[in-house]
N, C-alpha and C. Protein backbone atom coordinates (compact mmCIF):
# COMPACT_ATOMS: atom_id res chain seq x y z
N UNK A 1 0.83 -1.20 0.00
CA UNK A 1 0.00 0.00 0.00
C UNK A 1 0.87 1.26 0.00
N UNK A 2 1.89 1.12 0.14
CA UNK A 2 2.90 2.07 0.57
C UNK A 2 3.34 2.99 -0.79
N UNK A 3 3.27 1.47 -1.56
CA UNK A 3 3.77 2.00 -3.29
C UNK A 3 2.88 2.70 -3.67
N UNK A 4 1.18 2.34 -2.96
CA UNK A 4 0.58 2.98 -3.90
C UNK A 4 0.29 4.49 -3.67
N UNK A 5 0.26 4.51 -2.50
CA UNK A 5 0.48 5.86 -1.67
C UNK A 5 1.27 6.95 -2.70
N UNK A 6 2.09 6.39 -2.54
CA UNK A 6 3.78 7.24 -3.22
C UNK A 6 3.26 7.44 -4.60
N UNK A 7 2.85 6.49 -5.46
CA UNK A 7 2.18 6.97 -6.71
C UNK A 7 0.88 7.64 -6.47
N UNK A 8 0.28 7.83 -5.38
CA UNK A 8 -0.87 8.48 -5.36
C UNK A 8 -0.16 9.99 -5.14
N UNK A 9 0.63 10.08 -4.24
CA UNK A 9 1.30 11.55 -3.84
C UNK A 9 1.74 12.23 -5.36
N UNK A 10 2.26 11.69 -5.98
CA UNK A 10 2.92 11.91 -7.84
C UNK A 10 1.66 12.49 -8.52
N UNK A 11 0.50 11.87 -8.54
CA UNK A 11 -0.22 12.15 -9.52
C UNK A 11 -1.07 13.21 -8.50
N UNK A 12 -1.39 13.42 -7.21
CA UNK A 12 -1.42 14.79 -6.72
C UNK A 12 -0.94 15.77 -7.26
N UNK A 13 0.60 15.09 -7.23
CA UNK A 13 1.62 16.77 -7.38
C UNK A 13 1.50 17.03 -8.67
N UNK A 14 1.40 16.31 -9.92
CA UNK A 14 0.87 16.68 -10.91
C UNK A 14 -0.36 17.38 -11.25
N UNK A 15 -1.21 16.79 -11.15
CA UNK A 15 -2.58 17.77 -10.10
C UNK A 15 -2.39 18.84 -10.19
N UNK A 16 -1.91 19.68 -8.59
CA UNK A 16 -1.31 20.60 -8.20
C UNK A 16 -0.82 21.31 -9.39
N UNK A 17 0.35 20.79 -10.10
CA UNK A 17 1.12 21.93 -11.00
C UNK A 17 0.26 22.19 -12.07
N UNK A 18 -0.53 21.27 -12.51
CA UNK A 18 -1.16 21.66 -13.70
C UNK A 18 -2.88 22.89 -13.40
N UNK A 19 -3.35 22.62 -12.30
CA UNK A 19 -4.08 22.86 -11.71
C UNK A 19 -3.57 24.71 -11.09
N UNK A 20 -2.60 24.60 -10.96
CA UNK A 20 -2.08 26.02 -10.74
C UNK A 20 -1.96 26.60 -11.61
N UNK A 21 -1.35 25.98 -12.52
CA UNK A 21 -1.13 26.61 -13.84
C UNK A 21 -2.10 26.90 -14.51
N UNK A 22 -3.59 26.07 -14.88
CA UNK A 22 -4.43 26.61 -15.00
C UNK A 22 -4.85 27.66 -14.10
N UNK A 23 -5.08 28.09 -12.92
CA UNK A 23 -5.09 29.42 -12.36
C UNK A 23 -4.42 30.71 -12.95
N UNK A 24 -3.45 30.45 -13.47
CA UNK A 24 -2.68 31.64 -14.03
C UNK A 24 -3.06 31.80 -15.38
N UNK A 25 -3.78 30.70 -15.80
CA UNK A 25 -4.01 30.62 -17.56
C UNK A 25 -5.40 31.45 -17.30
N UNK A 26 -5.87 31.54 -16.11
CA UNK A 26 -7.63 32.53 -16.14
C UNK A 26 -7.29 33.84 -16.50
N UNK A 27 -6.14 34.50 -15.69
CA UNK A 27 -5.36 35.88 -15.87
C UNK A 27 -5.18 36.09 -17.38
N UNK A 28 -4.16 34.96 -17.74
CA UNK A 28 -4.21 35.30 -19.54
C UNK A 28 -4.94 35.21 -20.21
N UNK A 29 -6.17 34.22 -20.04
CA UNK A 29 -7.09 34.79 -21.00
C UNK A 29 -7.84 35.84 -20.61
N UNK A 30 -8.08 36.38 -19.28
CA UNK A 30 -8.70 37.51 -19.70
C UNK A 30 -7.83 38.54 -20.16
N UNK A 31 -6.98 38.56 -20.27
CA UNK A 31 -5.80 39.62 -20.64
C UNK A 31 -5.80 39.43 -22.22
N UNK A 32 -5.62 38.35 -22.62
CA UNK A 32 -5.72 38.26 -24.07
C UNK A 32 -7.63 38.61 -24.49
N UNK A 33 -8.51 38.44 -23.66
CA UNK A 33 -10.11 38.56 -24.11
C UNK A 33 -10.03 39.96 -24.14
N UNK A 34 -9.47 41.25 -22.81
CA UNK A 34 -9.63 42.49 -23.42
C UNK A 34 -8.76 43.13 -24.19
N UNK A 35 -7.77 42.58 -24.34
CA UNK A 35 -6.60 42.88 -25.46
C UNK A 35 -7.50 42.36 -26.53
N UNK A 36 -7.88 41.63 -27.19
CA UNK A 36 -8.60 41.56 -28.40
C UNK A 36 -9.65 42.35 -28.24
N UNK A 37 -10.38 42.66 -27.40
CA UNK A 37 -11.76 43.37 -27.61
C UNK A 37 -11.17 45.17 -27.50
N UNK A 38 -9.98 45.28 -27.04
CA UNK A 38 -9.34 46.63 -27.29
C UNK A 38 -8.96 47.11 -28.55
N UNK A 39 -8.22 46.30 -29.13
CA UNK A 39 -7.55 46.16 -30.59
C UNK A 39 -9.09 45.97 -31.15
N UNK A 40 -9.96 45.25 -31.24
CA UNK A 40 -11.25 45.50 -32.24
C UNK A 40 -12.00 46.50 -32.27
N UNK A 41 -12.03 47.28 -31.08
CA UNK A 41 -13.00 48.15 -31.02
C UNK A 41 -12.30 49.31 -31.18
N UNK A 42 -10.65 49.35 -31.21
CA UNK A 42 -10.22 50.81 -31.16
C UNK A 42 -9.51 51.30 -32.39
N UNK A 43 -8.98 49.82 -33.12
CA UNK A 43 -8.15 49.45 -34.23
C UNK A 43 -8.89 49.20 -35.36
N UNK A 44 -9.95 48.59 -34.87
CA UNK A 44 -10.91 47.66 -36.17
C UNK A 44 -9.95 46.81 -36.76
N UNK A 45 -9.33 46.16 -35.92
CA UNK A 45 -8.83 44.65 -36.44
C UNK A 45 -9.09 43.51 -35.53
N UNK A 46 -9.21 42.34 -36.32
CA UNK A 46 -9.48 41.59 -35.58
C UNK A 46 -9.14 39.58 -36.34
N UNK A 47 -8.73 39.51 -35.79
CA UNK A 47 -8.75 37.54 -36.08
C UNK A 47 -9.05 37.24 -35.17
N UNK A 48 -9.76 35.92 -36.16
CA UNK A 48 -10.51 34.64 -35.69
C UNK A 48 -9.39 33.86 -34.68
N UNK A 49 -8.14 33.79 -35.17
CA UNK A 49 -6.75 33.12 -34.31
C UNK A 49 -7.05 33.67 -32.77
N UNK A 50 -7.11 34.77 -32.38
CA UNK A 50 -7.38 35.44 -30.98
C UNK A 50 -8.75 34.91 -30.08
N UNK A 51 -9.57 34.47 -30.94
CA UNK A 51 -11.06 34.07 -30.17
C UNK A 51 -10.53 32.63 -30.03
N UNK A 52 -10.08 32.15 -30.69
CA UNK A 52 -9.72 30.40 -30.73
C UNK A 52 -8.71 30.10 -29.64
N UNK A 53 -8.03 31.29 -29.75
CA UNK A 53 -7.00 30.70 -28.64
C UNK A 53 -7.43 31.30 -26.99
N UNK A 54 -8.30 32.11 -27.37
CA UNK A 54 -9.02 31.43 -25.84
C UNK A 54 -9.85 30.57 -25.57
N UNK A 55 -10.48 30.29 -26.46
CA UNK A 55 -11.32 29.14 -26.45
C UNK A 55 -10.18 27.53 -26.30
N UNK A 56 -9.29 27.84 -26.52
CA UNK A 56 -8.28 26.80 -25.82
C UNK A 56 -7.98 26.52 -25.03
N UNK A 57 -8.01 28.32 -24.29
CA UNK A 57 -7.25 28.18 -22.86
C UNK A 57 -8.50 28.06 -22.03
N UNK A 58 -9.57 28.05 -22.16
CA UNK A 58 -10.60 28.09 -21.60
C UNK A 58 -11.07 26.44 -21.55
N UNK A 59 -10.52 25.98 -22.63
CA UNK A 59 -10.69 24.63 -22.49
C UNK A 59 -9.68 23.93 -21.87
N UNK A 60 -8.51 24.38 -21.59
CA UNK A 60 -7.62 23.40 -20.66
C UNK A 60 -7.68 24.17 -19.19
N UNK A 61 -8.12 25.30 -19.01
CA UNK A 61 -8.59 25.47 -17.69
C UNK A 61 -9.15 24.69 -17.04
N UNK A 62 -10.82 24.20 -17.63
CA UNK A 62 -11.73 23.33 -17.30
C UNK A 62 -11.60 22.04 -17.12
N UNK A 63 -10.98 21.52 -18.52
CA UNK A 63 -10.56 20.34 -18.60
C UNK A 63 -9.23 20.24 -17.56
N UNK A 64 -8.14 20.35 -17.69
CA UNK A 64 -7.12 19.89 -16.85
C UNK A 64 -7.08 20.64 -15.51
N UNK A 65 -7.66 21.53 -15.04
CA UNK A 65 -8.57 21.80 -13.96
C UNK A 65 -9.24 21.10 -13.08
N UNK A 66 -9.93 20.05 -13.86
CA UNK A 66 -11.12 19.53 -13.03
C UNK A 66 -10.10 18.32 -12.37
N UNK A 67 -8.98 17.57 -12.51
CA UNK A 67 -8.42 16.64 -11.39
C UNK A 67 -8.07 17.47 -10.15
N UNK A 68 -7.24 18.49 -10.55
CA UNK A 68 -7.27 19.42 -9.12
C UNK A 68 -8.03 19.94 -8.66
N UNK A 69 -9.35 20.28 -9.22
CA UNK A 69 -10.49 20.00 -8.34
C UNK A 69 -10.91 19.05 -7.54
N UNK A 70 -10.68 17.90 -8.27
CA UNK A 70 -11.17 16.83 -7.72
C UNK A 70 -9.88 16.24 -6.48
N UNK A 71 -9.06 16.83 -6.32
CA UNK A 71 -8.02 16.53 -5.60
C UNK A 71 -8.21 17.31 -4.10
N UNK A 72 -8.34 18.61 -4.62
CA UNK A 72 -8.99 19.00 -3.66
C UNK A 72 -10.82 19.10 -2.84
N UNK A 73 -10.89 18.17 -3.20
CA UNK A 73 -12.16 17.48 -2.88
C UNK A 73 -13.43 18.96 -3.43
N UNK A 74 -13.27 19.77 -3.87
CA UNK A 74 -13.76 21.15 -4.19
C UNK A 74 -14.72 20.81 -5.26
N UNK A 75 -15.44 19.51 -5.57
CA UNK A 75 -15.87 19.40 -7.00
C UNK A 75 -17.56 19.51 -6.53
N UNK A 76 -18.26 19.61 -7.73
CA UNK A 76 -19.74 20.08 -6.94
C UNK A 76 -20.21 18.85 -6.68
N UNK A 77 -20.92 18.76 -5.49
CA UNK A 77 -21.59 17.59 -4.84
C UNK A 77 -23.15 17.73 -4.61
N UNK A 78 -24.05 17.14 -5.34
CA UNK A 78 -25.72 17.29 -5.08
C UNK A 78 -26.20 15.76 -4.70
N UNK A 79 -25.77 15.63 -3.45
CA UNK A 79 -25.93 14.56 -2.42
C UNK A 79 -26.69 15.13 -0.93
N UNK A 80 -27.80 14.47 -0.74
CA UNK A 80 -28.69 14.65 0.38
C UNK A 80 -27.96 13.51 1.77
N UNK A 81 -27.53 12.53 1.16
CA UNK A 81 -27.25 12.00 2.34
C UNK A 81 -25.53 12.27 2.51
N UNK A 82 -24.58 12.40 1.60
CA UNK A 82 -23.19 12.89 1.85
C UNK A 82 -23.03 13.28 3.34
N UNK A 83 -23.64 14.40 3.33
CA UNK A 83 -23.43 15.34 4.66
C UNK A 83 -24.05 15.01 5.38
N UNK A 84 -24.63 13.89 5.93
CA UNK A 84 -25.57 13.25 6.68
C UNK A 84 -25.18 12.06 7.74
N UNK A 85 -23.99 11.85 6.91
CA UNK A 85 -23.39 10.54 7.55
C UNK A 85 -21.93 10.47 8.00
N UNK A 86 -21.84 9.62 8.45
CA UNK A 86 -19.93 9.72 9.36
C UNK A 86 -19.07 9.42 8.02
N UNK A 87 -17.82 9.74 9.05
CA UNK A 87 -16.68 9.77 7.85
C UNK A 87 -16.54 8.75 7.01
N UNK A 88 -16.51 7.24 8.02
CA UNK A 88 -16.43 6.02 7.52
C UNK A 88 -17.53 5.80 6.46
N UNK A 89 -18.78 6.19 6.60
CA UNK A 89 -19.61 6.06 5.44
C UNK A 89 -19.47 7.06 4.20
N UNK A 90 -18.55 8.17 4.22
CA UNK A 90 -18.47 9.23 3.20
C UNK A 90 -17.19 8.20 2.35
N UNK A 91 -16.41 7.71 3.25
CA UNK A 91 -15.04 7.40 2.61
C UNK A 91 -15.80 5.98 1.42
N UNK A 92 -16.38 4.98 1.81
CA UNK A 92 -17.61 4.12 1.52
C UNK A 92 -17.80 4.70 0.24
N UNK A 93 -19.06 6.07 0.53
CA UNK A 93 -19.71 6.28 -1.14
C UNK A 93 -18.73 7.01 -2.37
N UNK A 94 -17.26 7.72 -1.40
CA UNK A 94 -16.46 8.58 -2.41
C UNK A 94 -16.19 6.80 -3.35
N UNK A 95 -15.76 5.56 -2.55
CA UNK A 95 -14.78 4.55 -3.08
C UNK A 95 -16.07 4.40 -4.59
N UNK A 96 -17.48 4.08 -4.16
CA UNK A 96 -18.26 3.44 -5.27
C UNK A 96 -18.50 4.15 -5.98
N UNK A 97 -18.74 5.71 -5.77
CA UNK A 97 -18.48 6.72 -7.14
C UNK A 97 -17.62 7.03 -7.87
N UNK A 98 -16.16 6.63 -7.35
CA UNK A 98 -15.03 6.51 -7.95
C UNK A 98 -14.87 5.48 -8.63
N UNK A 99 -15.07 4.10 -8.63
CA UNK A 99 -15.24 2.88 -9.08
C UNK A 99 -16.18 2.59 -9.84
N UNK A 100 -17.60 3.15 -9.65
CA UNK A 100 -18.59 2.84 -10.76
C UNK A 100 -18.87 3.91 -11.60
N UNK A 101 -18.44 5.16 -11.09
CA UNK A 101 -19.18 6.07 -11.77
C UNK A 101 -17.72 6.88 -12.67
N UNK A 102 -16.65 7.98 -11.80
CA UNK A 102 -15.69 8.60 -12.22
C UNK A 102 -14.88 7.73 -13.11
N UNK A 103 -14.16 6.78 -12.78
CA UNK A 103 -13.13 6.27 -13.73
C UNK A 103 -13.53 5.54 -14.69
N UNK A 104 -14.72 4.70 -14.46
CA UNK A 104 -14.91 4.19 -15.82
C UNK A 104 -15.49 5.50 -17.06
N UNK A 105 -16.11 6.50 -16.78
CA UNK A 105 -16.48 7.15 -17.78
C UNK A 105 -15.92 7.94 -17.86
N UNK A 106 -14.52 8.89 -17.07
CA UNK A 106 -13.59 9.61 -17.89
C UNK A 106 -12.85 8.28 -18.54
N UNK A 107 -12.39 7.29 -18.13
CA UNK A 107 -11.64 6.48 -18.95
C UNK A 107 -12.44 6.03 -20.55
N UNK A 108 -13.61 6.03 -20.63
CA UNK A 108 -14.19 6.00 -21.83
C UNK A 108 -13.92 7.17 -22.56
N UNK A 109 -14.54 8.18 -22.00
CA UNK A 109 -14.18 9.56 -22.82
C UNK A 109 -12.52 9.81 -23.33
N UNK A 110 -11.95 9.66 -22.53
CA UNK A 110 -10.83 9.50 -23.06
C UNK A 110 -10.25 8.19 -24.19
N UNK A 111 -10.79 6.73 -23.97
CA UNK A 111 -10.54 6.22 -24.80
C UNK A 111 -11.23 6.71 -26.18
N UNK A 112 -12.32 7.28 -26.21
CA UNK A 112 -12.96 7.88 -27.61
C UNK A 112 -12.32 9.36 -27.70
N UNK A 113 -11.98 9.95 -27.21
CA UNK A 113 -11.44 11.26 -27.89
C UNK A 113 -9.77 10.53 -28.50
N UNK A 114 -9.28 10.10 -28.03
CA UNK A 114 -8.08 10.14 -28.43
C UNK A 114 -7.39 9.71 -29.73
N UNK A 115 -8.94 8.68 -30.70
CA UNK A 115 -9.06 8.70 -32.27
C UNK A 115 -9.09 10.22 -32.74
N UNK A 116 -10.25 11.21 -32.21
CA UNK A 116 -9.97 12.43 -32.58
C UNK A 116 -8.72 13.35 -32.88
N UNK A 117 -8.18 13.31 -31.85
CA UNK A 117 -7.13 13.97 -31.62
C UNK A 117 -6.09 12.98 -32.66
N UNK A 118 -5.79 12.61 -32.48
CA UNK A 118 -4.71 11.21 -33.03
C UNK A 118 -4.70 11.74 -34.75
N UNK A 119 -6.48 11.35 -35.23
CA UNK A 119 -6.79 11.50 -36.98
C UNK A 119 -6.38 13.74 -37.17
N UNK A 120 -6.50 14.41 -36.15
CA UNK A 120 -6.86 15.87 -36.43
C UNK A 120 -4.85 15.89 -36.49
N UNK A 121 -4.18 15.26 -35.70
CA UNK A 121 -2.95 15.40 -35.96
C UNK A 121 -2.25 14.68 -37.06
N UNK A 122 -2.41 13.86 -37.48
CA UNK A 122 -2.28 13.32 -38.66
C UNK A 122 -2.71 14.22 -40.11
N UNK A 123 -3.68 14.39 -39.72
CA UNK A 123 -3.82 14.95 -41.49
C UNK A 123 -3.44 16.67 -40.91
N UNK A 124 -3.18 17.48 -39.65
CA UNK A 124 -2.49 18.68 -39.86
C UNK A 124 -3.64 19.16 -39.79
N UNK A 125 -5.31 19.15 -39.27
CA UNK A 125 -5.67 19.99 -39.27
C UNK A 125 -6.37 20.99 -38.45
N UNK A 126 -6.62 22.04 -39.80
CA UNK A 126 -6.48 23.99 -39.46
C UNK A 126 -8.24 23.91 -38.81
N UNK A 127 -8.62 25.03 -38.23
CA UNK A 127 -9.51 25.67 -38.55
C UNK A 127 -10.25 26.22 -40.14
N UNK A 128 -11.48 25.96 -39.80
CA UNK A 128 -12.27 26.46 -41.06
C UNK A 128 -12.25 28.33 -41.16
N UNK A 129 -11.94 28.30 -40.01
CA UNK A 129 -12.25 30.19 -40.03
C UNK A 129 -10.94 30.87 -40.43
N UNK A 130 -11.04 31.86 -41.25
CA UNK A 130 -9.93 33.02 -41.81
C UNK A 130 -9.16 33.19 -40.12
N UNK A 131 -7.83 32.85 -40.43
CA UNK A 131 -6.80 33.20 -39.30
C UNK A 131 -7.08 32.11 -37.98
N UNK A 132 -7.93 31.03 -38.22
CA UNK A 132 -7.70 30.06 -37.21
C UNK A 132 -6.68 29.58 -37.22
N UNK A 133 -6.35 28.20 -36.06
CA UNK A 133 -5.38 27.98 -35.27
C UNK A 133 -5.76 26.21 -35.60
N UNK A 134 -4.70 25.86 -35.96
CA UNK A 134 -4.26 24.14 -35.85
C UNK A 134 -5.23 23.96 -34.51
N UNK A 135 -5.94 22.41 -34.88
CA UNK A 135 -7.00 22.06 -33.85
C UNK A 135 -6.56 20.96 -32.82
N UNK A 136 -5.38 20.37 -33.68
CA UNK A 136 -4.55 19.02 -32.61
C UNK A 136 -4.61 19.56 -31.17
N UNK A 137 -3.90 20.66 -30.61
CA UNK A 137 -3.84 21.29 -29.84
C UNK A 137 -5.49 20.88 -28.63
N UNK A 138 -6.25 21.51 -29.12
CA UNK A 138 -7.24 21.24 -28.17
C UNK A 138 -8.44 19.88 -28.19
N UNK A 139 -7.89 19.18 -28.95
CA UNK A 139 -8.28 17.85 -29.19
C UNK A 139 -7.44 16.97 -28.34
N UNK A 140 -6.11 17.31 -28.24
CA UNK A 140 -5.02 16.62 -27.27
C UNK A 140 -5.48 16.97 -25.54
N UNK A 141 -5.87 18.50 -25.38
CA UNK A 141 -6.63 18.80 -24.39
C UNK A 141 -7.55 17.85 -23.79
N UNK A 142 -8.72 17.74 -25.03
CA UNK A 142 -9.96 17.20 -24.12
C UNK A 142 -9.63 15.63 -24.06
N UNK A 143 -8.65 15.43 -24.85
CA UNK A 143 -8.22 13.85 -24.40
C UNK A 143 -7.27 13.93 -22.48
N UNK A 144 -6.47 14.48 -22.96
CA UNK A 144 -5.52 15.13 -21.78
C UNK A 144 -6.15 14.77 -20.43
N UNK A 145 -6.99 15.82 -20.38
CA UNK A 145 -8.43 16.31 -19.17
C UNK A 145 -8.66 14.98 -18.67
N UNK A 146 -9.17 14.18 -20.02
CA UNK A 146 -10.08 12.89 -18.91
C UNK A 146 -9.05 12.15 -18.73
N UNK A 147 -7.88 12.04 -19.42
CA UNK A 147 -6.81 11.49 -18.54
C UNK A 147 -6.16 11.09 -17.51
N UNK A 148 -6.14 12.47 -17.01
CA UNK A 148 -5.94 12.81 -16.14
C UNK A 148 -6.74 13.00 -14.50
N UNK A 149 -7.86 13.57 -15.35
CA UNK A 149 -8.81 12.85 -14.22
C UNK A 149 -9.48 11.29 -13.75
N UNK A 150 -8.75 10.69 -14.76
CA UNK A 150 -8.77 9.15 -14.41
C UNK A 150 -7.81 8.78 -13.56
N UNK A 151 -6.31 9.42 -13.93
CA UNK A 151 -5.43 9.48 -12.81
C UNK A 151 -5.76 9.94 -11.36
N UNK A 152 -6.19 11.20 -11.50
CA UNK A 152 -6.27 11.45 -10.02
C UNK A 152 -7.89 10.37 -9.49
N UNK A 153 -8.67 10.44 -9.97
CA UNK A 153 -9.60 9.49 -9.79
C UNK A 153 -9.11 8.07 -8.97
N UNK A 154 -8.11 7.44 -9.57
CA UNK A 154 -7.20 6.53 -8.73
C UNK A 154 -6.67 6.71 -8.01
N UNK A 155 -5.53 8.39 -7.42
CA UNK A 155 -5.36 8.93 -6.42
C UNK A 155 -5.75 8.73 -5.36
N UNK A 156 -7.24 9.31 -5.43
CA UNK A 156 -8.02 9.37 -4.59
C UNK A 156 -9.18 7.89 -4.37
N UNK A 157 -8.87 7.00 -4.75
CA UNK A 157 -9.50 5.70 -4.82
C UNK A 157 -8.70 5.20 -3.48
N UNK A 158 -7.01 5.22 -4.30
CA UNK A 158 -5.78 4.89 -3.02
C UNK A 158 -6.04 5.69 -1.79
N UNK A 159 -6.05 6.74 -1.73
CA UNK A 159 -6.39 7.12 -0.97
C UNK A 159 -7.63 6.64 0.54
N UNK A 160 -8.51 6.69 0.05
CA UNK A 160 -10.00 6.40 0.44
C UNK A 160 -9.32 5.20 1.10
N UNK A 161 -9.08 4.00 0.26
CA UNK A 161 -8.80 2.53 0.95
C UNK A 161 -7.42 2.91 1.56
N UNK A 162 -6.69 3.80 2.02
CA UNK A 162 -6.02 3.90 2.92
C UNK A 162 -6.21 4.48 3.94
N UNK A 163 -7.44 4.92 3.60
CA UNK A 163 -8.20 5.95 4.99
C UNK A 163 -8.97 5.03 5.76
N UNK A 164 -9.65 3.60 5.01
CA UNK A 164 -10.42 3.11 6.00
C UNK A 164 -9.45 1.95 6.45
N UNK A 165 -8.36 1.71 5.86
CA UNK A 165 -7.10 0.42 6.72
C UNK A 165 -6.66 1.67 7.81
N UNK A 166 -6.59 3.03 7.88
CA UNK A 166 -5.80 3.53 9.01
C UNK A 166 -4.31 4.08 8.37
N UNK A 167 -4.45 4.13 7.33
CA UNK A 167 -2.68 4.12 6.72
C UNK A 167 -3.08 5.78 6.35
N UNK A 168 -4.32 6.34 5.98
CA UNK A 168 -3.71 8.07 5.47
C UNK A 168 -5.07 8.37 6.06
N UNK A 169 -5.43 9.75 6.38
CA UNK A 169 -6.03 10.55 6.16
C UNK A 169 -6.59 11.05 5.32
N UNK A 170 -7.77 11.39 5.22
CA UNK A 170 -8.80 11.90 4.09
C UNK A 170 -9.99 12.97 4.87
N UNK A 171 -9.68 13.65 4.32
CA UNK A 171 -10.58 15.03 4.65
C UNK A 171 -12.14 14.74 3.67
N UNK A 172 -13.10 14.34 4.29
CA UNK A 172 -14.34 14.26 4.09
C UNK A 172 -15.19 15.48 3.97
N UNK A 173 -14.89 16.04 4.77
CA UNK A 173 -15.43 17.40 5.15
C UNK A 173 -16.70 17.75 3.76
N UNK A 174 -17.57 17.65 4.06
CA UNK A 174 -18.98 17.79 3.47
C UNK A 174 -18.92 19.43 2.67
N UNK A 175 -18.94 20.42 3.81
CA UNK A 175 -18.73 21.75 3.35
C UNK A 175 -17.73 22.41 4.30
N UNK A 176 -16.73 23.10 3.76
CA UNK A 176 -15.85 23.69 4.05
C UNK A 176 -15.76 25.27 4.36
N UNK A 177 -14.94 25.23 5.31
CA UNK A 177 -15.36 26.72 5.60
C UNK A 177 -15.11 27.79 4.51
N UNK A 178 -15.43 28.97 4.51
CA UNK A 178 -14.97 29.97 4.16
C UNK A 178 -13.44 30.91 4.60
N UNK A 179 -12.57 31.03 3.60
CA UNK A 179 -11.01 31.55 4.07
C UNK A 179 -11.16 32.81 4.11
């Protein structure tokens, strides 16, 4: 259990960096959203390349985002009994939603995007719009995303069954305070 721990801590810290990094990618796109809407409205210029490439970063925010969400247990929860019951029974329903529900269907989504991405890099391709942007890029994304959240999904699987042998800690915590 020890090993798995240690690979659970890895794909945290991956988590973490990518998950931060999306934090800083919110700053640039809005920096790049009123920098384009400055330059259009003051310049009258404008490309399609500038809307796309936030629509990129907006998509690996979300997408490679959501494991460090889910790492930090921060993901939305619409459960009546969750917060209702002891730890030992939270640790219980996180294991069978992780097992029946999270990993098998990011692991699907990801096994089907990744023909996408795979055929859009192969043949090289562009956008249909004047001044778009190569599409591999965010096709590799939404493959990426569920990837990754299949990874941390297992993280936190290890986790859970090390919380109820006594070997780690797991913060259940239903709702969390305000910082």
């Amino acid at each position: 259990m020890s090993a798995l721990l240690r690979f659970s801590s890895l794909i945290d810290r991956l988590s973490e960096i990518i998950g931060k990094f999306s934090g800083y990618l919110v700053l640039f796109c809005c920096l790049v959203s009123a920098g384009n809407a400055l330059i259009r409205y003051t310049f009258n210029i404008s490309s399609n390349g500038w809307l796309e490439i936030q629509w990129y970063m907006f998509a690996f925010i979300v997408l490679m985002g959501a494991a460090h969400t889910l790492r930090l247990n921060e993901h939305v929860r619409v459960d009546l009994i969750y917060g209702a019951v002891s730890d030992t029974k939270r640790l219980w329903i996180d294991i069978v939603g992780l097992t029946v529900f999270l990993i098998p269907a990011c692991a699907y989504l990801a096994w089907i995007c990744f023909p996408f991405f795979w055929l859009s890099w192969m043949q090289g391709e562009v956008s249909s719009n004047a001044g778009g942007l190569i599409r591999w890029p965010v096709k590799l994304i939404i493959f990426a995303g569920f990837a990754l959240l299949v990874l941390q999904g297992l993280s936190e699987l290890v986790k859970r069954i090390a919380a109820l042998m006594g070997l780690a800690a797991v913060d259940t915590t239903y709702e969390k305070p305000l910082q």
